[in-house]
C-alpha atoms as a PDB file:
ATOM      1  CA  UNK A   1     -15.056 -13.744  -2.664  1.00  0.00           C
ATOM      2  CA  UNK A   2     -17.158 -16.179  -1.356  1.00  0.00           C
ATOM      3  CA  UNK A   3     -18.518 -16.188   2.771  1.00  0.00           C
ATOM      4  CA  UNK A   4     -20.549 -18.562   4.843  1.00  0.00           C
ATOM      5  CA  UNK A   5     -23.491 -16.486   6.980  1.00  0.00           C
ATOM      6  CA  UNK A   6     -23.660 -17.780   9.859  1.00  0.00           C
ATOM      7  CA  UNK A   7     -24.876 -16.732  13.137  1.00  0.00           C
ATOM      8  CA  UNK A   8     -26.372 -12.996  13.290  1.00  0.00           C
ATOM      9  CA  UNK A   9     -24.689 -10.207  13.819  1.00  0.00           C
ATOM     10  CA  UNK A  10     -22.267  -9.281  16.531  1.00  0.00           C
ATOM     11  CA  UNK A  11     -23.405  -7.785  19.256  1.00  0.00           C
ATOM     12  CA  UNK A  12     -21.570  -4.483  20.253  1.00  0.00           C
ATOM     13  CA  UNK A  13     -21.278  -2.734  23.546  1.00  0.00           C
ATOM     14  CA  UNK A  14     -23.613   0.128  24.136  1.00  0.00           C
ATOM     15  CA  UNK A  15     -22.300   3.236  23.117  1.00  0.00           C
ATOM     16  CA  UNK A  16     -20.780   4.123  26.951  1.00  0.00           C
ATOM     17  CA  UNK A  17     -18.804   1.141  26.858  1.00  0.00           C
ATOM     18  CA  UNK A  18     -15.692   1.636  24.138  1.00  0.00           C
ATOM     19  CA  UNK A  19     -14.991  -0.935  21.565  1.00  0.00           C
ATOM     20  CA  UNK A  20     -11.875  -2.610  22.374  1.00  0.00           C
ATOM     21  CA  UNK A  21      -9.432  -3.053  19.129  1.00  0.00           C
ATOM     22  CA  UNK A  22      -6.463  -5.757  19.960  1.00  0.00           C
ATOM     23  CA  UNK A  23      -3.345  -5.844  18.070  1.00  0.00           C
ATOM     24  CA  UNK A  24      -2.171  -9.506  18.359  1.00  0.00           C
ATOM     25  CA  UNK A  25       1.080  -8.437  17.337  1.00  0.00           C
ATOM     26  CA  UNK A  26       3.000  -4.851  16.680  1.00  0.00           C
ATOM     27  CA  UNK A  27       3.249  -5.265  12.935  1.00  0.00           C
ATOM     28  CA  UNK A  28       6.676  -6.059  11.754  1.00  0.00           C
ATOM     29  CA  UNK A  29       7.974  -5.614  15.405  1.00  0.00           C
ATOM     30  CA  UNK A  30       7.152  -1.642  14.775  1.00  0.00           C
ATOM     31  CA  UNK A  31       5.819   0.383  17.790  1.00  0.00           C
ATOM     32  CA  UNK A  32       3.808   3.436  17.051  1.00  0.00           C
ATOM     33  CA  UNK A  33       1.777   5.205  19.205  1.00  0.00           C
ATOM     34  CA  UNK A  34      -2.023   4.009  20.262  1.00  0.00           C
ATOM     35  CA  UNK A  35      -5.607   6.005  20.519  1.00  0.00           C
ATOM     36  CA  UNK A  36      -3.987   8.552  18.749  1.00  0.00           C
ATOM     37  CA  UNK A  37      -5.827   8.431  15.065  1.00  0.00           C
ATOM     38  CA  UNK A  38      -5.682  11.075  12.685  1.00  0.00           C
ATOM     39  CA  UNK A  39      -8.628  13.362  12.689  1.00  0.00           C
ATOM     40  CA  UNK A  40      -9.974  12.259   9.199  1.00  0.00           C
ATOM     41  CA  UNK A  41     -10.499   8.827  10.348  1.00  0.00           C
ATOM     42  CA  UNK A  42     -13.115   7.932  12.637  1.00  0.00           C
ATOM     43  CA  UNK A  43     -12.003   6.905  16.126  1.00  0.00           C
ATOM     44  CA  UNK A  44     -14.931   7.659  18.270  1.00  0.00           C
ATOM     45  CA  UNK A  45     -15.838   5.210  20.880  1.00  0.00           C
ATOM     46  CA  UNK A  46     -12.923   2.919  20.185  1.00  0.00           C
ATOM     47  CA  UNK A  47     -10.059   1.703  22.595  1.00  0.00           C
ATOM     48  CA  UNK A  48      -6.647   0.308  20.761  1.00  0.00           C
ATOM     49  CA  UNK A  49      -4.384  -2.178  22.698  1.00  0.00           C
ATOM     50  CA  UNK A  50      -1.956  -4.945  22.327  1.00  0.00           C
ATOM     51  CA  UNK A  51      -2.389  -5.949  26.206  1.00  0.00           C
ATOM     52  CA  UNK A  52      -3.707  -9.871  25.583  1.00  0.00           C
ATOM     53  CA  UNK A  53      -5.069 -10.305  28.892  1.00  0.00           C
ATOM     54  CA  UNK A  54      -7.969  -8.058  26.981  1.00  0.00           C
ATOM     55  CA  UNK A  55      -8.581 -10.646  24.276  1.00  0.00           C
ATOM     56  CA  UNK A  56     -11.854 -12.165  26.106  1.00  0.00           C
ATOM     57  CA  UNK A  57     -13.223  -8.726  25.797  1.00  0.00           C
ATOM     58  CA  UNK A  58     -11.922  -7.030  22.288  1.00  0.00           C
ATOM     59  CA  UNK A  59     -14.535  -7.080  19.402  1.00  0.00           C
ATOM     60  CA  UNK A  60     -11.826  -6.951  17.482  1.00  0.00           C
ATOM     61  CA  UNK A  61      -8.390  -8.923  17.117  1.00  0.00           C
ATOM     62  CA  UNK A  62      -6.355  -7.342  14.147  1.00  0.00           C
ATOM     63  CA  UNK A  63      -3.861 -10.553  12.649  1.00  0.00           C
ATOM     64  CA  UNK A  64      -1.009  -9.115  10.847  1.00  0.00           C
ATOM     65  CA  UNK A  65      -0.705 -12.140   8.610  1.00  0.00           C
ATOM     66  CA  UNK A  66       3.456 -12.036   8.259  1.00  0.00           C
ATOM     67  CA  UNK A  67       3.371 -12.147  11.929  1.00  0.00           C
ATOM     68  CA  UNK A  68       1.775 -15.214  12.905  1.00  0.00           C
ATOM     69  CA  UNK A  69       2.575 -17.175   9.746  1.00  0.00           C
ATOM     70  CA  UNK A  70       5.109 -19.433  10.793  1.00  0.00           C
ATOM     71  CA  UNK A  71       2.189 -21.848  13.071  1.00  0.00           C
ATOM     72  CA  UNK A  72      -0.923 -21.837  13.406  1.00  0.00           C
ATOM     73  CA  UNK A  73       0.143 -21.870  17.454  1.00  0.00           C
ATOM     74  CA  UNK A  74       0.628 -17.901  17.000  1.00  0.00           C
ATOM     75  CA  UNK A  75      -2.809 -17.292  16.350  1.00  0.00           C
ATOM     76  CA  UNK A  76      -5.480 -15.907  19.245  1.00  0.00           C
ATOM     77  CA  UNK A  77      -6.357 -19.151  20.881  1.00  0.00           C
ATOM     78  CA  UNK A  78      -9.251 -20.862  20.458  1.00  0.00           C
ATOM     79  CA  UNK A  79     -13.049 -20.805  20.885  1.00  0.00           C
ATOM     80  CA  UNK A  80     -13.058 -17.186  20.293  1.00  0.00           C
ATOM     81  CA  UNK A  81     -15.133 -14.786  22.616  1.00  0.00           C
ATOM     82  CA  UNK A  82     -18.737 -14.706  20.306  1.00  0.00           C
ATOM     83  CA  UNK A  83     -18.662 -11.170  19.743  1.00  0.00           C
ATOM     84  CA  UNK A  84     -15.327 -11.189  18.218  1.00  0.00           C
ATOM     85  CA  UNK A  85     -14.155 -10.200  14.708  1.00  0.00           C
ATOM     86  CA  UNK A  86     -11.223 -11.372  14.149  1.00  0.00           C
ATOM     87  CA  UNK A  87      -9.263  -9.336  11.097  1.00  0.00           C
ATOM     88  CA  UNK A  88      -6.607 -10.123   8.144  1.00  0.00           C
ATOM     89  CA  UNK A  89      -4.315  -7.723   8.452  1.00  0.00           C
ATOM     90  CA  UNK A  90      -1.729  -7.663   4.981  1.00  0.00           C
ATOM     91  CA  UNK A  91       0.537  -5.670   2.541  1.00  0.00           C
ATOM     92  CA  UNK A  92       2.122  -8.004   1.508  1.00  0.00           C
ATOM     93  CA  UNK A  93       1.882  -9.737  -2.326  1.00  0.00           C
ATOM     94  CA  UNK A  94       0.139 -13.159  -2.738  1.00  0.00           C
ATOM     95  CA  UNK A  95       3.773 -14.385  -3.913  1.00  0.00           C
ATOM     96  CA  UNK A  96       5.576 -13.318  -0.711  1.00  0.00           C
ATOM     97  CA  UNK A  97       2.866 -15.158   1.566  1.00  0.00           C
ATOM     98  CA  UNK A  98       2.998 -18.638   3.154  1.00  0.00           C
ATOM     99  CA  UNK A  99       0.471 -20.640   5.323  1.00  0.00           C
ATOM    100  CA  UNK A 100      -2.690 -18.970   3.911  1.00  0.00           C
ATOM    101  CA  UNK A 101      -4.419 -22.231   5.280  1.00  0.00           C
ATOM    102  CA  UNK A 102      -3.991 -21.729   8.807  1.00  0.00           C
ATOM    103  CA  UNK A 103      -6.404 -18.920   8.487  1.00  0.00           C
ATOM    104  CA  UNK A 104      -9.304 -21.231   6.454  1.00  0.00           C
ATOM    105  CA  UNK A 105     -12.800 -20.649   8.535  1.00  0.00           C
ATOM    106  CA  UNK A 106     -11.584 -18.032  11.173  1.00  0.00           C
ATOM    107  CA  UNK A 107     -11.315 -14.972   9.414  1.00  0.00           C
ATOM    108  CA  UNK A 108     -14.530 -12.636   9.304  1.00  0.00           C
ATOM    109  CA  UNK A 109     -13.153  -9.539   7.637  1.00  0.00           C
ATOM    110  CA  UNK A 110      -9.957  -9.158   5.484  1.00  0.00           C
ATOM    111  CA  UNK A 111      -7.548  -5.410   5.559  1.00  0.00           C
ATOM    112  CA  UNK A 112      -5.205  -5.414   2.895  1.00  0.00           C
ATOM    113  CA  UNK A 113      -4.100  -3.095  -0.452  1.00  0.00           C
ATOM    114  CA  UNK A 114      -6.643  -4.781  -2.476  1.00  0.00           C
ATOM    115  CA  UNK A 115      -9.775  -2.242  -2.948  1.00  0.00           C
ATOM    116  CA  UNK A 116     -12.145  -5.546  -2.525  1.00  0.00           C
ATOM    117  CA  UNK A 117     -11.221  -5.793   1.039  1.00  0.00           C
ATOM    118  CA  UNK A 118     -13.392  -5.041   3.825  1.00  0.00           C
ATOM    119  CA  UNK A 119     -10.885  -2.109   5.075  1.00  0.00           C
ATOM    120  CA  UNK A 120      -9.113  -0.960   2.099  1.00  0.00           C
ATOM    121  CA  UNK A 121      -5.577   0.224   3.512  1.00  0.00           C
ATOM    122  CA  UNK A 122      -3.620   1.567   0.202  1.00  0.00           C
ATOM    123  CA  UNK A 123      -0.268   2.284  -0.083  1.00  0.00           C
ATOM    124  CA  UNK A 124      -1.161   5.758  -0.813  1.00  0.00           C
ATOM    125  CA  UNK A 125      -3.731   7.732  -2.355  1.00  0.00           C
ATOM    126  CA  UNK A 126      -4.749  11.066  -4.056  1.00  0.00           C
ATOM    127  CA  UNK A 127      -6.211  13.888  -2.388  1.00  0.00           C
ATOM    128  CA  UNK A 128      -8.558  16.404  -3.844  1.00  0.00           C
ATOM    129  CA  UNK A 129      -7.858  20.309  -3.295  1.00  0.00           C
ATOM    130  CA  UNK A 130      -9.850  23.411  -4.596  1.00  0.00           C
ATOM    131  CA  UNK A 131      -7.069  24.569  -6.862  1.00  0.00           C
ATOM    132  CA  UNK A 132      -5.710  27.069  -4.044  1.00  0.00           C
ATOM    133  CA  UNK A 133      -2.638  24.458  -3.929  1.00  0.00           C
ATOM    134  CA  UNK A 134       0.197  25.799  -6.142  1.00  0.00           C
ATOM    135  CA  UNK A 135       2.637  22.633  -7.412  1.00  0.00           C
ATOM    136  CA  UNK A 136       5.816  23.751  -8.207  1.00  0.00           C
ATOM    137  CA  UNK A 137       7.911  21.568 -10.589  1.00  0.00           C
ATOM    138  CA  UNK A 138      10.798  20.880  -8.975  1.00  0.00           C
ATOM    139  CA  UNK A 139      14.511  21.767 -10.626  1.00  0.00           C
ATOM    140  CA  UNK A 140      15.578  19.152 -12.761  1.00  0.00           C
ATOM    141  CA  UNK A 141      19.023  18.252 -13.140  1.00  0.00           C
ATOM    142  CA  UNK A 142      19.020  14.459 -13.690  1.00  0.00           C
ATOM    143  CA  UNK A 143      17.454  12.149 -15.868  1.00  0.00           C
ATOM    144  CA  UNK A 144      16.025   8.880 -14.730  1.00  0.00           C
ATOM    145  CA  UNK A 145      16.350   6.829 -11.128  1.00  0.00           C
ATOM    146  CA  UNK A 146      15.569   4.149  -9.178  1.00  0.00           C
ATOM    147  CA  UNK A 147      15.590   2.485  -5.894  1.00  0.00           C
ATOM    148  CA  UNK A 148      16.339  -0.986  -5.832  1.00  0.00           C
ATOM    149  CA  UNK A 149      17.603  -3.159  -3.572  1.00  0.00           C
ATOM    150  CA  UNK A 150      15.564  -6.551  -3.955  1.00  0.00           C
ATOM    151  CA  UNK A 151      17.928  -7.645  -6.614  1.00  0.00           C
ATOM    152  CA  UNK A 152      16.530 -11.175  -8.114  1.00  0.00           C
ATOM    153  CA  UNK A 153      18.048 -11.330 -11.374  1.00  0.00           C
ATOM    154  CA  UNK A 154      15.183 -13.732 -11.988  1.00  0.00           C
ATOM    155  CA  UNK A 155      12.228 -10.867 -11.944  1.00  0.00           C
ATOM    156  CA  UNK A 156      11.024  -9.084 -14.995  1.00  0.00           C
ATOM    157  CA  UNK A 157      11.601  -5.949 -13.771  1.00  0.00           C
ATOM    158  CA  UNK A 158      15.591  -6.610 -13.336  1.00  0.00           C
ATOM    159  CA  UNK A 159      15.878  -7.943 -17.195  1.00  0.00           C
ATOM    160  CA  UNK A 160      13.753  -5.222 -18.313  1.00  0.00           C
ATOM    161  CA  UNK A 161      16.299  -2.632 -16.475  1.00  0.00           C
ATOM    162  CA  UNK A 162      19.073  -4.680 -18.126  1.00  0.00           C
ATOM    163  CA  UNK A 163      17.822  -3.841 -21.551  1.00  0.00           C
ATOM    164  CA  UNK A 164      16.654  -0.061 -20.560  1.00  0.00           C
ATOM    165  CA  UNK A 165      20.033   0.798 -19.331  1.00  0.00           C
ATOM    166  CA  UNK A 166      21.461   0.195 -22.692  1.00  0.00           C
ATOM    167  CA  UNK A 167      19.551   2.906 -24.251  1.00  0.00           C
ATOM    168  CA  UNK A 168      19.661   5.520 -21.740  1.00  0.00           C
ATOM    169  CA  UNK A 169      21.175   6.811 -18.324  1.00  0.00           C
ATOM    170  CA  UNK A 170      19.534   5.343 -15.317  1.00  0.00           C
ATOM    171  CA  UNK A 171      21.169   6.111 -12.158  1.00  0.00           C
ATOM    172  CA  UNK A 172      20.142   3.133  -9.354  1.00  0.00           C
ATOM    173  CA  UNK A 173      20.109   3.637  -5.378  1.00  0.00           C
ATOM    174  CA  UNK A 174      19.844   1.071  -3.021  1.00  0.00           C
ATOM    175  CA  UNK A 175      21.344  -1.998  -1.807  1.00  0.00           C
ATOM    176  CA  UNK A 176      24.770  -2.660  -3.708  1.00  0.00           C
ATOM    177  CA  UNK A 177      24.204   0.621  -5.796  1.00  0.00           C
ATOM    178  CA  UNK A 178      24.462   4.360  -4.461  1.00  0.00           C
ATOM    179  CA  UNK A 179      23.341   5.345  -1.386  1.00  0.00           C
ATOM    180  CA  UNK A 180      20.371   7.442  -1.046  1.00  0.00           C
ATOM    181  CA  UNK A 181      19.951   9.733   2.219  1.00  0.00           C
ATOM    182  CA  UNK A 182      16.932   9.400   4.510  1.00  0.00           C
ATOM    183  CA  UNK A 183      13.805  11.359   5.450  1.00  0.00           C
ATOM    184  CA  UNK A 184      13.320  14.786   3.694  1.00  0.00           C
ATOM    185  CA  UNK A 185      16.803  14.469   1.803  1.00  0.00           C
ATOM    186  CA  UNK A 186      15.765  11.529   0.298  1.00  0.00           C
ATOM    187  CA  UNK A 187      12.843  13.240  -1.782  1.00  0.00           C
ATOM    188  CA  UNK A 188      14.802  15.846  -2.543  1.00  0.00           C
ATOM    189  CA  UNK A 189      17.498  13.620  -4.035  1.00  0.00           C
ATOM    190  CA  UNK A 190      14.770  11.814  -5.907  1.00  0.00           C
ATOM    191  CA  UNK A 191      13.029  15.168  -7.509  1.00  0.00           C
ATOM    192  CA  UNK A 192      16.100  16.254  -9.265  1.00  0.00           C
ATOM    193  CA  UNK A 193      15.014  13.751 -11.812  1.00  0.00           C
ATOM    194  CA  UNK A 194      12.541  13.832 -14.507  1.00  0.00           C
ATOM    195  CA  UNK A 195      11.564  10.111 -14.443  1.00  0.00           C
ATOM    196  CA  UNK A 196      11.225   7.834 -11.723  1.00  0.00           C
ATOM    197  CA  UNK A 197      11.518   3.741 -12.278  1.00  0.00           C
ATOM    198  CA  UNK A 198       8.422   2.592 -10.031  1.00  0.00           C
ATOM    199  CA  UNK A 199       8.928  -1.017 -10.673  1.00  0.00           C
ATOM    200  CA  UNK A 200       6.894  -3.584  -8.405  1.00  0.00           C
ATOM    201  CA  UNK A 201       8.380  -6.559  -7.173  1.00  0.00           C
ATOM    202  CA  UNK A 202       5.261  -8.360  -8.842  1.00  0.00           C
ATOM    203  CA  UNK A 203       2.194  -8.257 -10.972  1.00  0.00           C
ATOM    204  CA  UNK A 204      -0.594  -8.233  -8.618  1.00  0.00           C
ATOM    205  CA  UNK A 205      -3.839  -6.391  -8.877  1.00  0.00           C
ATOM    206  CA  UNK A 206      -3.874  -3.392  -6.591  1.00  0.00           C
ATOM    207  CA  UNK A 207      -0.488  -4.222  -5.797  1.00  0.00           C
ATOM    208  CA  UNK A 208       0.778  -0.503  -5.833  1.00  0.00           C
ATOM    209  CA  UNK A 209       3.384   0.644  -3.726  1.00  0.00           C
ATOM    210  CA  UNK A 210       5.826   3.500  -2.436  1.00  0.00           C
ATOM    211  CA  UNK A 211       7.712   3.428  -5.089  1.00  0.00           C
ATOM    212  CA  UNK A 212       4.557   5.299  -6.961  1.00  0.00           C
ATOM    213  CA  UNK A 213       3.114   7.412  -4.178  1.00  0.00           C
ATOM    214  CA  UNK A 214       6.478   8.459  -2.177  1.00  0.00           C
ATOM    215  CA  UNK A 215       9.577   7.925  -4.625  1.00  0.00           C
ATOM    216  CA  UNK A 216       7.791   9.242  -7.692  1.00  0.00           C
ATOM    217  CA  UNK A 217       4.545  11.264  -7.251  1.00  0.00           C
ATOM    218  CA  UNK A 218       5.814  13.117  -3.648  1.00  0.00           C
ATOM    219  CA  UNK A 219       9.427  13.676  -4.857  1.00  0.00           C
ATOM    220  CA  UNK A 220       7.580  15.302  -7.553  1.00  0.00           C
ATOM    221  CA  UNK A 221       8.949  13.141 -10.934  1.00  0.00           C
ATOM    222  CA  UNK A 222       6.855  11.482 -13.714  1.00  0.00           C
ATOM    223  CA  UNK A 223       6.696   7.712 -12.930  1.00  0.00           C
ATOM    224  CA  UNK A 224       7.697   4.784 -15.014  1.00  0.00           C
ATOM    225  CA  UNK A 225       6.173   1.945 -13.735  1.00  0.00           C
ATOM    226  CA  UNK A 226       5.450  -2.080 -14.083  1.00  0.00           C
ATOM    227  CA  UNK A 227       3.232  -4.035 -12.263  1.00  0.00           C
ATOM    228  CA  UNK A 228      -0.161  -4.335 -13.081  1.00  0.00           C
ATOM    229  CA  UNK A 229      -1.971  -3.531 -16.247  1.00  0.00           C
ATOM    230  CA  UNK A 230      -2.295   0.340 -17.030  1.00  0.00           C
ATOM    231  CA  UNK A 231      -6.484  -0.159 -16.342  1.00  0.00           C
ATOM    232  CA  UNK A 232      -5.758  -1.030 -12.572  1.00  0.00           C
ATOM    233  CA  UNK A 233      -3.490   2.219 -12.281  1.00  0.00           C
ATOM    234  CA  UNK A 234      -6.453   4.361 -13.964  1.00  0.00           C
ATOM    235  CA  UNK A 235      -8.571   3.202 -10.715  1.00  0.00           C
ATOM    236  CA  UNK A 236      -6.299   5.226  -8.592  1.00  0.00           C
ATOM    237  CA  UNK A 237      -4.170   7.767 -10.226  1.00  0.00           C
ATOM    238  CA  UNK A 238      -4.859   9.690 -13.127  1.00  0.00           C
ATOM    239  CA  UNK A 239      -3.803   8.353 -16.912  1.00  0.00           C
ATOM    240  CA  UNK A 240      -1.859  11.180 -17.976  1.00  0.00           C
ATOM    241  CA  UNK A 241       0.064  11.252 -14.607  1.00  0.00           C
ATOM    242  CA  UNK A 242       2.118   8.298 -15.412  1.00  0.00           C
ATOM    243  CA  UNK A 243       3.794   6.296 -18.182  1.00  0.00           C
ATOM    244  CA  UNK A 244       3.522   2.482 -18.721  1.00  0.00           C
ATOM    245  CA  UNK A 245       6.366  -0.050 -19.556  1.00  0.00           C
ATOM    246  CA  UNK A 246       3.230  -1.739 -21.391  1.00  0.00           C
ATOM    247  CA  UNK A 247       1.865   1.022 -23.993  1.00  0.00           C
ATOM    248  CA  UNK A 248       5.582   0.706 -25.804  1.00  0.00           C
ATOM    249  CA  UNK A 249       6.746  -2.332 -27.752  1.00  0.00           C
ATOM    250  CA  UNK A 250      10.394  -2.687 -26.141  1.00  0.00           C
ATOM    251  CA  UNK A 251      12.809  -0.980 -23.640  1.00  0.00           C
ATOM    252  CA  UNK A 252      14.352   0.634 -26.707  1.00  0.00           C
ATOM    253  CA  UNK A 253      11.209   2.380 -27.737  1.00  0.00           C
ATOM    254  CA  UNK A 254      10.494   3.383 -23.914  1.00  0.00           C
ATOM    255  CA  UNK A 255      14.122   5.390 -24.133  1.00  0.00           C
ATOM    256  CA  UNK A 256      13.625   7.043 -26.768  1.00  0.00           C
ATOM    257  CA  UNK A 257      10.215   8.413 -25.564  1.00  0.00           C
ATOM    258  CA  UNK A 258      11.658   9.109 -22.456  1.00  0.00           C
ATOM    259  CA  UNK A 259      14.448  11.269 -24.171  1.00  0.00           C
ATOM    260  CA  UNK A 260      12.217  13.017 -26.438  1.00  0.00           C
ATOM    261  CA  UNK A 261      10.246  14.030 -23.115  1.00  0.00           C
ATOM    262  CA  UNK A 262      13.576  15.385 -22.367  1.00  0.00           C
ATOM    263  CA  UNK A 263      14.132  17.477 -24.711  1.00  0.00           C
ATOM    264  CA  UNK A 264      10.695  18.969 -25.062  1.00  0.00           C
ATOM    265  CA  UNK A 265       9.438  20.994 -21.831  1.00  0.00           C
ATOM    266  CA  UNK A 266       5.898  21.604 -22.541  1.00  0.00           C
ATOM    267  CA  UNK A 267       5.012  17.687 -23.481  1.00  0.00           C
ATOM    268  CA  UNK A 268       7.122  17.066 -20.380  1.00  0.00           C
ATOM    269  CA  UNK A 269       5.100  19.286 -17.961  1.00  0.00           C
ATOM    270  CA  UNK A 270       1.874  17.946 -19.283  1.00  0.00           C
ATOM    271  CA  UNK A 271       2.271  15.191 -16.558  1.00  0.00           C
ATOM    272  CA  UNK A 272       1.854  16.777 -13.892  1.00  0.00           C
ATOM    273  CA  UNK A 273      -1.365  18.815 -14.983  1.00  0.00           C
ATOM    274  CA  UNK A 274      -3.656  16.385 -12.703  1.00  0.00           C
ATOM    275  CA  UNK A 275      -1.670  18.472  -9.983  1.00  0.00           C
ATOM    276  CA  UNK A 276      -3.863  21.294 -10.500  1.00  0.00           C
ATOM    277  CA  UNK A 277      -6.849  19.506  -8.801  1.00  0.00           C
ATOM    278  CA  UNK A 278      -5.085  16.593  -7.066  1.00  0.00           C
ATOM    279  CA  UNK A 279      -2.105  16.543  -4.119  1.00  0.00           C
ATOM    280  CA  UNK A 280      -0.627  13.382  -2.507  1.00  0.00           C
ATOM    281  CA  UNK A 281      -0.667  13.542   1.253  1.00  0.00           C
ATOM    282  CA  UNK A 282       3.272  13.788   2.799  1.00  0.00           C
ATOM    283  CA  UNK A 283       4.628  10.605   3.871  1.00  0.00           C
ATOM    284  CA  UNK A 284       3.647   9.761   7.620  1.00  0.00           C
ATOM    285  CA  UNK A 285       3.925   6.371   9.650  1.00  0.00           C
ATOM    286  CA  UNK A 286       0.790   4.211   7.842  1.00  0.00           C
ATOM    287  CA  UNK A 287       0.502   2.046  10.362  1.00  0.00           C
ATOM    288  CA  UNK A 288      -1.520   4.373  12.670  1.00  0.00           C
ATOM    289  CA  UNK A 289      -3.964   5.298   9.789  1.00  0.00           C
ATOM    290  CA  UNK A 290      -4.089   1.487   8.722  1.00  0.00           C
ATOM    291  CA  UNK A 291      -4.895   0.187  12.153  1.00  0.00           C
ATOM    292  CA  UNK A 292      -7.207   3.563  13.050  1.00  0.00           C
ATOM    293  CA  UNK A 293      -9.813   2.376   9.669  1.00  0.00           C
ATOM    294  CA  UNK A 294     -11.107  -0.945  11.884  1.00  0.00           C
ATOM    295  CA  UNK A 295     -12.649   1.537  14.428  1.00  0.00           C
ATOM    296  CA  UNK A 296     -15.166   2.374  11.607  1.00  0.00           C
ATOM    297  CA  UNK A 297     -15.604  -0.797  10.177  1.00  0.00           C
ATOM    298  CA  UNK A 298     -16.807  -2.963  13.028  1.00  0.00           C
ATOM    299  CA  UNK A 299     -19.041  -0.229  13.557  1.00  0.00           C
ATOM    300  CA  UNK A 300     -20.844  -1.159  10.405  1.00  0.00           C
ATOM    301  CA  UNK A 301     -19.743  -4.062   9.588  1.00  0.00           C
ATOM    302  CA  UNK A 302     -21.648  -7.218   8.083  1.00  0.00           C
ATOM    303  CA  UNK A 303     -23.870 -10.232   9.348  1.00  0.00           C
ATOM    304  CA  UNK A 304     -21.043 -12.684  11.258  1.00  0.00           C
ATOM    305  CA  UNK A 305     -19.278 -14.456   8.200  1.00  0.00           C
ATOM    306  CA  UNK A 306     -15.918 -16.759   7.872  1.00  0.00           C
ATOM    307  CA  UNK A 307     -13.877 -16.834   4.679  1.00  0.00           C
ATOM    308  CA  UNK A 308     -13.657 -20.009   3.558  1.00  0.00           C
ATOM    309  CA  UNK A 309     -10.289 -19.629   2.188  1.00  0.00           C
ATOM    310  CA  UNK A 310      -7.909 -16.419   2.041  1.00  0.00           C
ATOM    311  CA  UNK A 311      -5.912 -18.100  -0.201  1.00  0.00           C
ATOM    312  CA  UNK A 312      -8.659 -18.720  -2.629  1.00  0.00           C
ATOM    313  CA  UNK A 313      -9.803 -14.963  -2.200  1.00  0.00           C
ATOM    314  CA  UNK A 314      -6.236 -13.518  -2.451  1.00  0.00           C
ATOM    315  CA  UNK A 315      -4.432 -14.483  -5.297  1.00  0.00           C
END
């Protein structure tokens, strides 16, 4: 990642004066409600708004990249007020992303999935508890699922589920497959199972989604996942927590580990030992938390710099 310094650092408002925080856009066309962060991220002193008649006077303009990417016309106009960050806002992977260019030389701090961003917003995360948190295993009934419903027959995931199926039962929700119901029903459906598929879309580092933290770890089954390499899940989750498509030599061999999991309880409940010290917070609308991190950052963040290229840094 590579950063032009340029002119010193911003100058804030003095601490009576609250630093403003505008949303260019509501991400996704999602509405959620403002100034209202949780209490384990620091909020103090800041104001939250999508009202653009405040743009001359935000410190902060948060871009939500999918949102603006069709011209460079949707961007905050330009010169910028001086004392103005303006912020990448993404979840997306590099392969879903177009126009990276328009964003060459006006970006000062980047807030994406990737833990080398300047406000790392994850797709989930791992909480540490004092071992007064009992984790129940819940009933199993079923074998193996997953949730699909980007079906591109082209992506390694769907020709590596082609060859699973053939070896053992996988029973698929989603678009075009069996629906699965919503809200707390839908973990419930999911934690009848031993083994959850959590397949990414792509191979991208940090790239590590629901289908881990909710589907899988908060439904309470073992995860099977694809995506990136087994060393980039050991930065976030714990190695005997999970299985890898990558430590077995085919789908065949995968099955028939899978099935002698199956049939042996106390090798299959050795995955969720990490649960003894570990929980994973419930589900809960991550744009608030995302959007509530840039409070802190601007507070400390660094000497005025531009990104020369996102696309260069984010691939």
């Amino acid at each position: 990642m590579t950063c032009h310094p340029s002119t010193p650092k911003h100058d804030l408002p003095s601490s009576t004066e609250p630093l403003i925080i505008l949303l260019w856009t509501w991400p996704r066309g999602s509405r959620f409600p403002l100034n209202q962060c949780p209490p384990e991220v620091d909020s103090t002193g800041c104001f939250f708004t999508v009202n653009r008649t405040m743009y001359p006077l935000a410190q902060a303009v948060v871009i939500h990249h999918r949102d603006v990417s069709q011209s460079i016309n949707e961007l905050p106009p330009m010169p910028r007020p001086v004392n103005q960050y303006w912020i990448w806002f993404n979840i997306e992977p590099p392969t879903h992303l177009k126009n990276l260019t328009i964003m060459d030389n006006v970006i000062n701090l980047t807030m994406s999935y990737r833990t080398d961003s300047d406000i790392f917003t994850p797709y989930g995360w791992l909480e540490k508890h004092n071992g007064s948190e009992n984790f129940t295993v819940p009933r199993k009934t079923k074998l193996v699922a997953w949730v699909a419903s980007n079906w591109n027959s082209k992506m390694k995931r769907i020709a590596y589920y082609e060859q699973l199926k053939n070896y053992i039962q996988i029973d698929v929700y989603g678009k075009n497959h069996a629906s699965l119901p919503r809200d707390e029903q839908h973990y419930k459906t999911l934690s009848e199972y031993k083994f959850y598929l959590a397949f990414e879309n792509y191979n991208h580092e940090d790239y590590i989604t629901e289908k881990l933290w909710r589907n899988s770890f908060f439904s309470g089954s073992v995860p099977v996942v694809m995506g990136p390499p087994r060393k980039n899940y050991e930065r976030f989750i714990v190695p005997d927590s999970f299985i890898h498509v990558d430590d077995f030599s085919s789908p065949q061999e995968l099955a028939s580990y899978l099935m002698s999991l199956d049939k042996d309880d106390q090798k299959y409940h050795q995955y969720f030992n990490w649960r003894s010290k570990y929980s994973v917070p419930k589900p809960r609308r991550s744009w608030v938390t995302q959007y509530c991190k840039v409070c802190g950052a601007i507070k400390v963040a660094p000497p005025y710099r531009t990104f020369p290229s996102i696309a260069e840094w984010f691939k």
